[in-house]
Protein backbone atom coordinates (compact mmCIF):
# COMPACT_ATOMS: atom_id res chain seq x y z
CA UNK A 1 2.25 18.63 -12.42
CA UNK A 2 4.79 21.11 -13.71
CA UNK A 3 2.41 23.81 -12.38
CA UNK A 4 2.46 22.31 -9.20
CA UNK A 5 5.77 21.98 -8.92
CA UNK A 6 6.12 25.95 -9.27
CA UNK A 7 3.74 26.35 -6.62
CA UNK A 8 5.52 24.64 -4.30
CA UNK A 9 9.11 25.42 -4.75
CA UNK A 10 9.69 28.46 -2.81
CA UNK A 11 8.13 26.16 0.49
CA UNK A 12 10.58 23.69 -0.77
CA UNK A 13 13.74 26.43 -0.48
CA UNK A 14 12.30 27.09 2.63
CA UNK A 15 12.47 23.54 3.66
CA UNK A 16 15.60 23.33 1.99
CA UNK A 17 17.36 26.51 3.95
CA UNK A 18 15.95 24.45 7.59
CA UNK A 19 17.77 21.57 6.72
CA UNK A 20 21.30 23.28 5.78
CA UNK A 21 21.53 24.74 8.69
CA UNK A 22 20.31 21.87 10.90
CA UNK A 23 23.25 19.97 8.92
CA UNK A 24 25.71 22.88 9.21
CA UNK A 25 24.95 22.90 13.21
CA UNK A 26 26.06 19.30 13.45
CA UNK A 27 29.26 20.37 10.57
CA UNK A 28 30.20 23.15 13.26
CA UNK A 29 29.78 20.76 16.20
CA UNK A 30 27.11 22.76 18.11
CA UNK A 31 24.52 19.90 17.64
CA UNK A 32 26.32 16.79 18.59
CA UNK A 33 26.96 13.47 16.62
CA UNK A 34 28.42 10.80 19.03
CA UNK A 35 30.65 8.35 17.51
CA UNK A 36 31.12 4.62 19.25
CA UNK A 37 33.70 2.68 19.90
CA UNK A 38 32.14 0.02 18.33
CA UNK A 39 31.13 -0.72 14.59
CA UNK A 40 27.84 0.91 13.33
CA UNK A 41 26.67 0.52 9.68
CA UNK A 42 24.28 3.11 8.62
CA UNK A 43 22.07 2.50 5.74
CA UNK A 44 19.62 5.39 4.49
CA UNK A 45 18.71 7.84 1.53
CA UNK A 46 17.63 11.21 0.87
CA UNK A 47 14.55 10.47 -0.18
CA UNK A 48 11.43 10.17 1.92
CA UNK A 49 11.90 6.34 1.20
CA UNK A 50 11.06 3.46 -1.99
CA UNK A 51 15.20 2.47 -2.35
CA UNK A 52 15.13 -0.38 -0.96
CA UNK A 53 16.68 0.02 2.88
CA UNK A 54 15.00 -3.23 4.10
CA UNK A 55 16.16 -5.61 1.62
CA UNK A 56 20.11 -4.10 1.73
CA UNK A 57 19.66 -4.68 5.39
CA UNK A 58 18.80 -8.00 5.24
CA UNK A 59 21.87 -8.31 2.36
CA UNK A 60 24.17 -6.70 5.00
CA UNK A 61 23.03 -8.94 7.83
CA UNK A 62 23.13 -11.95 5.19
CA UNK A 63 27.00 -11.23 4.75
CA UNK A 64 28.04 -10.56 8.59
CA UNK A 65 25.89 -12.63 10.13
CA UNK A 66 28.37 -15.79 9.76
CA UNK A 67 30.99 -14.16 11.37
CA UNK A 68 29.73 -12.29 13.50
CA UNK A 69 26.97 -11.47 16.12
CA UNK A 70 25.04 -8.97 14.07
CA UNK A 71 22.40 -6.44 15.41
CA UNK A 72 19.75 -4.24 13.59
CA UNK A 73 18.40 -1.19 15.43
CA UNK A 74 15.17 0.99 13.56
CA UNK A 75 12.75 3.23 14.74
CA UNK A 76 10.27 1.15 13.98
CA UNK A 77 8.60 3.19 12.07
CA UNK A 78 4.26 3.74 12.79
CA UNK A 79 4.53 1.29 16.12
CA UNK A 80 2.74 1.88 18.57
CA UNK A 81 4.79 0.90 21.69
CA UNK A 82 7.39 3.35 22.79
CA UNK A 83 10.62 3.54 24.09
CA UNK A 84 13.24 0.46 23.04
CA UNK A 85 12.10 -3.58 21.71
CA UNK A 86 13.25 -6.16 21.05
CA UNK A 87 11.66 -8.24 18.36
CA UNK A 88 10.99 -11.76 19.75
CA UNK A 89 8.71 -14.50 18.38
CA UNK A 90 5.63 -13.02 19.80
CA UNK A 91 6.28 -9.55 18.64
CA UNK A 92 3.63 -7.87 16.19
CA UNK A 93 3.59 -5.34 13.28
CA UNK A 94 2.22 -2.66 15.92
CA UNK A 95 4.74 -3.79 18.93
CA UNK A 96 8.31 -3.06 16.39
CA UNK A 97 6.83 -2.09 13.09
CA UNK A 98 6.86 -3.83 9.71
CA UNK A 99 10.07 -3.39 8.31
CA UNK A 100 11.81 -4.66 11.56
CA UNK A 101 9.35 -7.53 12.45
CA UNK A 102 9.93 -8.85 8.86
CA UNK A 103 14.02 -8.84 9.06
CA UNK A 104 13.14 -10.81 12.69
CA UNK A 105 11.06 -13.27 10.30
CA UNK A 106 13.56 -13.70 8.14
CA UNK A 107 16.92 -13.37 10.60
CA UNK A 108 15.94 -14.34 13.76
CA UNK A 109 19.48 -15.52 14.88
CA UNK A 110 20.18 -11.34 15.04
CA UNK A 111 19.30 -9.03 17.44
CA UNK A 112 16.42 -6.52 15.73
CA UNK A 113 15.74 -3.85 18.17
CA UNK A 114 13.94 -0.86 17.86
CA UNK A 115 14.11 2.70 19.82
CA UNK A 116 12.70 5.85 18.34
CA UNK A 117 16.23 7.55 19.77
CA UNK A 118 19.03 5.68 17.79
CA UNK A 119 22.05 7.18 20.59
CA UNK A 120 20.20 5.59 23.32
CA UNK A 121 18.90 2.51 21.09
CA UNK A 122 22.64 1.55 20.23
CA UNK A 123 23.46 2.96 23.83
CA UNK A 124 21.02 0.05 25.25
CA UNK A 125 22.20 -2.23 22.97
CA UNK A 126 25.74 -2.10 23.97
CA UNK A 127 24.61 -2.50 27.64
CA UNK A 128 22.47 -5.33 27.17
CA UNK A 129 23.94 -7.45 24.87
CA UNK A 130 27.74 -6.68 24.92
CA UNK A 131 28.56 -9.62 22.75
CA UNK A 132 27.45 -7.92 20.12
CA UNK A 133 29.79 -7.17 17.13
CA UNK A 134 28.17 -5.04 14.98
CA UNK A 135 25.10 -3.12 14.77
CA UNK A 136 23.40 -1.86 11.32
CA UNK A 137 21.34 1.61 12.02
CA UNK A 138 18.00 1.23 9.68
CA UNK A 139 17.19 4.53 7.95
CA UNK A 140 20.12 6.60 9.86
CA UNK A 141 21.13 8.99 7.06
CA UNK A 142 19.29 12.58 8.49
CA UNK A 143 19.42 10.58 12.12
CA UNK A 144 23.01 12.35 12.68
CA UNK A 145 23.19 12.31 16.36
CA UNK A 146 24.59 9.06 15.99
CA UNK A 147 27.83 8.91 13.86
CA UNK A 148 27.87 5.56 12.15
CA UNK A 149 31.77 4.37 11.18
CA UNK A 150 30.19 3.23 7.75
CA UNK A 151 27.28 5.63 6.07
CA UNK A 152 25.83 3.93 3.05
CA UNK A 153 23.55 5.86 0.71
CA UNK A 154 20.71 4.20 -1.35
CA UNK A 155 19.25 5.87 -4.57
CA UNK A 156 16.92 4.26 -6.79
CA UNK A 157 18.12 4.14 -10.54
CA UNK A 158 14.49 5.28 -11.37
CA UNK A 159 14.82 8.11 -9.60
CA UNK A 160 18.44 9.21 -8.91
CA UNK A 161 18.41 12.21 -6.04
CA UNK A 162 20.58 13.85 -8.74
CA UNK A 163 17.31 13.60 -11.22
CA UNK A 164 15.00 14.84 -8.03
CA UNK A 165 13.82 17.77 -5.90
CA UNK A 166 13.02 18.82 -2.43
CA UNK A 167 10.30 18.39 -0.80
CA UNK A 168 7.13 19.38 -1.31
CA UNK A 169 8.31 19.64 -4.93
CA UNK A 170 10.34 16.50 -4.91
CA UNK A 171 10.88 13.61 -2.02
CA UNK A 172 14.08 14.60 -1.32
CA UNK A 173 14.48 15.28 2.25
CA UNK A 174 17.64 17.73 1.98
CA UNK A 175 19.62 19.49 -0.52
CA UNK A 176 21.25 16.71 -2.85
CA UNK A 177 25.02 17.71 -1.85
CA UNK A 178 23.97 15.95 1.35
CA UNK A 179 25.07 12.46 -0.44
CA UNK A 180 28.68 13.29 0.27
CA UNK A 181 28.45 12.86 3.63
CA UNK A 182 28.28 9.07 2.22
CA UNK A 183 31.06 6.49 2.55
CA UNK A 184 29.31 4.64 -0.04
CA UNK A 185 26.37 4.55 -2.84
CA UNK A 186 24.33 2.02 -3.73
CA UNK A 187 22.40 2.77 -7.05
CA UNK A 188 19.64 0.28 -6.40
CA UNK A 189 16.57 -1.33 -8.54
CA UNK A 190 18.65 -1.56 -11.53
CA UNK A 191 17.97 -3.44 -14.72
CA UNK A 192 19.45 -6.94 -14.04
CA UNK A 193 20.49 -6.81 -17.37
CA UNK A 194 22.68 -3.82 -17.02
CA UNK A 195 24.35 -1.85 -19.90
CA UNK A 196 27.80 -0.39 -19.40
CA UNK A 197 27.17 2.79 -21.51
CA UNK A 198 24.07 3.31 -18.79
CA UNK A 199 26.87 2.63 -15.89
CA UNK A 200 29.27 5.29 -17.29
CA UNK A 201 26.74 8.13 -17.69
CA UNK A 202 25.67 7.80 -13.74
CA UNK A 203 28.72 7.84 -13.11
CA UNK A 204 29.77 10.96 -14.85
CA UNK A 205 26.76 12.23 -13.81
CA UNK A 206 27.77 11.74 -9.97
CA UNK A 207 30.97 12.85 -10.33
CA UNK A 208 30.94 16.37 -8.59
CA UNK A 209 29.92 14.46 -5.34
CA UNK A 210 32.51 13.66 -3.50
CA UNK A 211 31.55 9.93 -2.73
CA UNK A 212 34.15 7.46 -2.45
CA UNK A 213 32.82 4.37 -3.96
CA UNK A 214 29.67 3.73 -6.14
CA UNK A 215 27.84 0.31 -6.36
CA UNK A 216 25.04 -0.95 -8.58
CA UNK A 217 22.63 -3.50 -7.12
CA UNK A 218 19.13 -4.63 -8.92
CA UNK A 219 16.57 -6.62 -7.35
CA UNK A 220 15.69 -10.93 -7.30
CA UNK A 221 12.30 -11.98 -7.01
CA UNK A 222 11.86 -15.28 -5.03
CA UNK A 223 8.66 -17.76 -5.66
CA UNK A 224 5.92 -16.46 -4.33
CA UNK A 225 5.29 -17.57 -0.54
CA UNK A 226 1.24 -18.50 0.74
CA UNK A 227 0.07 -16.28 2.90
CA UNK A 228 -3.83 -17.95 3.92
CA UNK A 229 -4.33 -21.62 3.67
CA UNK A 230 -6.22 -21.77 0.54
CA UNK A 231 -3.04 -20.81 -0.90
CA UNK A 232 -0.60 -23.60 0.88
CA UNK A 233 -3.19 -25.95 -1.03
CA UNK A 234 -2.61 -24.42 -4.73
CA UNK A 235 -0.48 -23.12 -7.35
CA UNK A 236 -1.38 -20.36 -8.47
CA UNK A 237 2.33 -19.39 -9.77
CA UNK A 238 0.60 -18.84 -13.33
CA UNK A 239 -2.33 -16.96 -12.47
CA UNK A 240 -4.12 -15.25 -15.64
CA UNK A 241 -5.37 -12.62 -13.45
CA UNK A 242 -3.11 -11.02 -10.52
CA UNK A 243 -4.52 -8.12 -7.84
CA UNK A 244 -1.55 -6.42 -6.55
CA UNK A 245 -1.86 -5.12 -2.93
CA UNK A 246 0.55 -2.43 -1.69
CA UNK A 247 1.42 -0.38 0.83
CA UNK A 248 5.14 0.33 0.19
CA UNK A 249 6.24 3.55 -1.68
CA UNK A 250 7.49 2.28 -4.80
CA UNK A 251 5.74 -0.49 -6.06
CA UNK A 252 6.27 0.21 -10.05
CA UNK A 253 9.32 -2.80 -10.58
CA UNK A 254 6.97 -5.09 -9.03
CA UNK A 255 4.29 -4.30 -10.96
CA UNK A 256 5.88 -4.63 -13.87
CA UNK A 257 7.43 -7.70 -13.02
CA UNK A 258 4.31 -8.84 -12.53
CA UNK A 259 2.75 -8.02 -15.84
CA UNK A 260 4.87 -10.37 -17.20
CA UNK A 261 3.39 -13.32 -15.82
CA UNK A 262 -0.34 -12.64 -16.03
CA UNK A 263 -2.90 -11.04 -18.30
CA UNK A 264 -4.57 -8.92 -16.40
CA UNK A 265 -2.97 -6.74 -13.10
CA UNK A 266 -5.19 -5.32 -10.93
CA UNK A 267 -3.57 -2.52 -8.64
CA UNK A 268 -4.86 -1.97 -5.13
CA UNK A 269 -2.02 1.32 -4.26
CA UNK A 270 -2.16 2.58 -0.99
CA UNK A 271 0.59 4.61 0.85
CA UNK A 272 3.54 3.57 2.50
CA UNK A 273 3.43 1.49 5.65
CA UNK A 274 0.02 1.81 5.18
CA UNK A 275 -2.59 -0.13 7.71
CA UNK A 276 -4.97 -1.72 6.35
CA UNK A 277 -8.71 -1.70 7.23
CA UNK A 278 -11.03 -4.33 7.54
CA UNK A 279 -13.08 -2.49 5.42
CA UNK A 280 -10.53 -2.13 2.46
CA UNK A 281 -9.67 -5.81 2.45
CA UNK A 282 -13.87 -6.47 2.01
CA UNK A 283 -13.74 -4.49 -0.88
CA UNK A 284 -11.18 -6.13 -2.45
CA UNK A 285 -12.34 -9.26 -1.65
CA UNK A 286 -15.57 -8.15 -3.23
CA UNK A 287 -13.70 -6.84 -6.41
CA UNK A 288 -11.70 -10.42 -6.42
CA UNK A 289 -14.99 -12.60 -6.37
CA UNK A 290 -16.87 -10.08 -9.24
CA UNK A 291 -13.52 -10.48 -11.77
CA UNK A 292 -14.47 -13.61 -14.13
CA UNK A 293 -10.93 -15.30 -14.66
CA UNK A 294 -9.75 -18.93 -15.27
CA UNK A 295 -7.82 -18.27 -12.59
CA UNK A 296 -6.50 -15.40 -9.94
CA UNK A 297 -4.62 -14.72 -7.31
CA UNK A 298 -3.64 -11.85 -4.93
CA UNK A 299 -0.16 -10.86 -4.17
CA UNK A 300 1.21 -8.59 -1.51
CA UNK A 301 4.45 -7.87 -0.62
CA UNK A 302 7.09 -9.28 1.82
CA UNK A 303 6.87 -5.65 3.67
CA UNK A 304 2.88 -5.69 3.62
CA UNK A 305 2.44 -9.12 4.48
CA UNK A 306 3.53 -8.38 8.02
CA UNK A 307 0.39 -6.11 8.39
CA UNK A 308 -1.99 -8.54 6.79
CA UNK A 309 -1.10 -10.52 9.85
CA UNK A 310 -3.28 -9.21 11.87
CA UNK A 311 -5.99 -11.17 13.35
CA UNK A 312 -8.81 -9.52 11.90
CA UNK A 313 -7.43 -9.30 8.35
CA UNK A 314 -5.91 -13.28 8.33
CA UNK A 315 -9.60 -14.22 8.91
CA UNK A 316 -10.75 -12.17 5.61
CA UNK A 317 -8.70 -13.61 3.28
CA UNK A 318 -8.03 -17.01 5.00
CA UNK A 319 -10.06 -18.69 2.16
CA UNK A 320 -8.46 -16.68 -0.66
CA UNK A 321 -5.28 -17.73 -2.65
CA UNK A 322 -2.85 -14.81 -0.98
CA UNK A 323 1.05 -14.94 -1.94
CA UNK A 324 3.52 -12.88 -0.99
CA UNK A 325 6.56 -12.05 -3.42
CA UNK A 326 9.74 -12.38 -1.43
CA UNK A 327 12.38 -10.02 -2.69
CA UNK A 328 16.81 -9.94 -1.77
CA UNK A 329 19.44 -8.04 -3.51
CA UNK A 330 22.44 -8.62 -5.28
CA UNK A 331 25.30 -6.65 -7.11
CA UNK A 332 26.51 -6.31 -10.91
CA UNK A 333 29.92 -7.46 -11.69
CA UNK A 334 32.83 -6.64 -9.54
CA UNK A 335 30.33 -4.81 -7.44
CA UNK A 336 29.54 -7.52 -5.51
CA UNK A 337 32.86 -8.69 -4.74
CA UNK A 338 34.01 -4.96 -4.31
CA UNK A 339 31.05 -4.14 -1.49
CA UNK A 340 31.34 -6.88 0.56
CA UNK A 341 35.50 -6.25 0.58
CA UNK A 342 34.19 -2.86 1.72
CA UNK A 343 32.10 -4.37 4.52
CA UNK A 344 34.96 -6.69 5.48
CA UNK A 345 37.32 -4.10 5.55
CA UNK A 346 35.52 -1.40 7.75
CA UNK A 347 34.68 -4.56 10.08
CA UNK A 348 38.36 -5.28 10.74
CA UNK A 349 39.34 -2.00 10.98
CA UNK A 350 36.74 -1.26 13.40
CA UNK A 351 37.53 -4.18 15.55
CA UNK A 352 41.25 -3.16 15.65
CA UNK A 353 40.19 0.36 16.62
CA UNK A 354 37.79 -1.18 19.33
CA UNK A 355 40.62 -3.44 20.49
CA UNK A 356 43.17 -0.65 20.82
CA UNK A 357 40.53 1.73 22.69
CA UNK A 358 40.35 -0.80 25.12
CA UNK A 359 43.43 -1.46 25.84
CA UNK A 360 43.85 2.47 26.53
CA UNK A 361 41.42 1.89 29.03
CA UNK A 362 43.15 -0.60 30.99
């Protein structure tokens, strides 16, 4: 791996030197970043992903979403329509994309739109719907032709940019002084049980970024959700044996929650936002009926779930016990209370600003 590494780093300086200057063009103002009159909350990383975007969506919308008429605009990443959507009860995984189709699931009082160019996605939005209040950009953080008023920063604690390299090397997607372009960190997939002397040494270790706050957020696994009817009809919540499906980038912290509640895990790793065949499935399925086990079950999650809808797939495992593991956020001490005073803050601020631009305009 180390070898590797050294073969690939001067294509990674090369990579590196493309993206400081794309980023110094939009510094210097010769590539344009619009900023609206309106509140945007962007939420991204510098990685090439596995930090947990969709889940501190869903947290964000979670917390707005009672006071105010929240929208969520993505690219909708691997979809195959074009141009902008608007997730609706009939939409699919290849109409929006996965990520988007499962914050609809979950949130379908907001708006989830999708438009491969965020300006003219938030642009649209504005038009359309102009009660809106807020829209959250999904994945905005290289996207910097739109300017969002709040730019949140994800890094996962396993992997802290700080600890990682550029790509090809690494799965960093620019140069790491790129995070201080961030209003806010989140340090995310912590320990729940979360030792101060660990806190302090990121910390220090951050501090020649110039980043104005830093949270810590770790990750809450719901009860497991049936995904074929077999599994509405049992309980397989104590399963001896477990085969984990994935197509997400970063499916370690599941897996090892999961080894704590079986004997035997069974890893099916594919890569991120990965569509699954027919044929794949049939060889798990295979696999599933060949393991000898008391009892077994297969669990997905929330992310992949949305592309084992699919017709052709729900009729595979329709007769298997399938779960998904619902996951959500939440913050360490005064880090909760501290973020969402953040959130609050920028909201009322923004609305202010908006209120006083119109005014002008009258």
């Amino acid at each position: 791996m180390i070898i590797i590494r050294i073969l690939l780093f001067p294509i990674s300086l090369l990579y590196g030197f493309i993206t400081w200057l794309r980023n110094k063009l939009f510094d210097w103002r010769i590539l344009p970043s619009k900023a609206f009159d309106h509140p945007l909350i962007g939420v991204g990383n510098l990685s090439t992903g596995g930090t947990g975007k969709t889940p501190h969506v869903e947290y964000l919308v979670t917390l707005l979403k009672k006071s105010y008429k929240v929208a969520v605009l993505s690219r909708g990443y691997k979809r195959r329509s074009k141009g902008f959507q608007v997730a609706s009860k009939q939409s699919t995984v290849r109409q929006i994309g996965d990520e988007p189709l499962q914050i609809y699931l979950k949130h379908p009082e907001a708006l989830v739109a999708v438009h491969a160019n965020r300006r003219k996605g938030v642009q649209k939005i504005l038009n359309d719907y102009p009660k809106n209040e807020v829209i959250l950009l999904d994945d905005v953080f290289q996207h910097r032709y739109v300017k969002p008023g709040l730019n949140i920063l994800l890094t996962d604690y396993h992997k802290i940019f700080t600890k990682n390299y550029l790509l090809p090397t690494g799965n960093l997607r620019e140069f790491r002084g790129g995070a201080s372009r961030a209003d806010a960190l989140v340090i995310t997939k912590t320990p729940s049980v979360f030792s101060p002397l660990d806190r302090k040494l990121i910390l220090k270790d951050l501090a020649k970024y110039d980043i104005g706050k830093i949270f810590f957020s770790y990750i809450k696994y719901g009860e497991w959700v049936p995904l074929s009817p077999i599994a509405r009809e049992r309980n397989m919540q104590n399963a001896k044996t477990i085969f984990l499906v994935t197509g997400i980038a970063n499916p370690t912290p599941l897996g090892e929650y999961l080894k704590r509640l079986c004997l035997d895990l069974k890893i099916f790793k594919y890569p991120d936002h990965h569509q699954f065949t027919e044929k794949e499935i049939a060889s798990l399925i295979e696999q599933y009926h060949e393991t000898y086990s008391g009892s077994k079950a297969i669990i997905t999650t929330e992310k992949d779930s949305m592309r084992l809808r699919k017709p052709e797939l729900s009729r595979l495992i329709e007769n298997l016990p399938v779960y998904y593991v619902p996951i959500e956020v939440d913050f360490h001490q005064k880090d909760k209370e501290e973020f969402n005073q953040m959130v609050h803050d920028y909201m009322n601020e923004a609305r202010k600003s908006t209120k006083a631009q119109n005014k002008k305009k009258k």
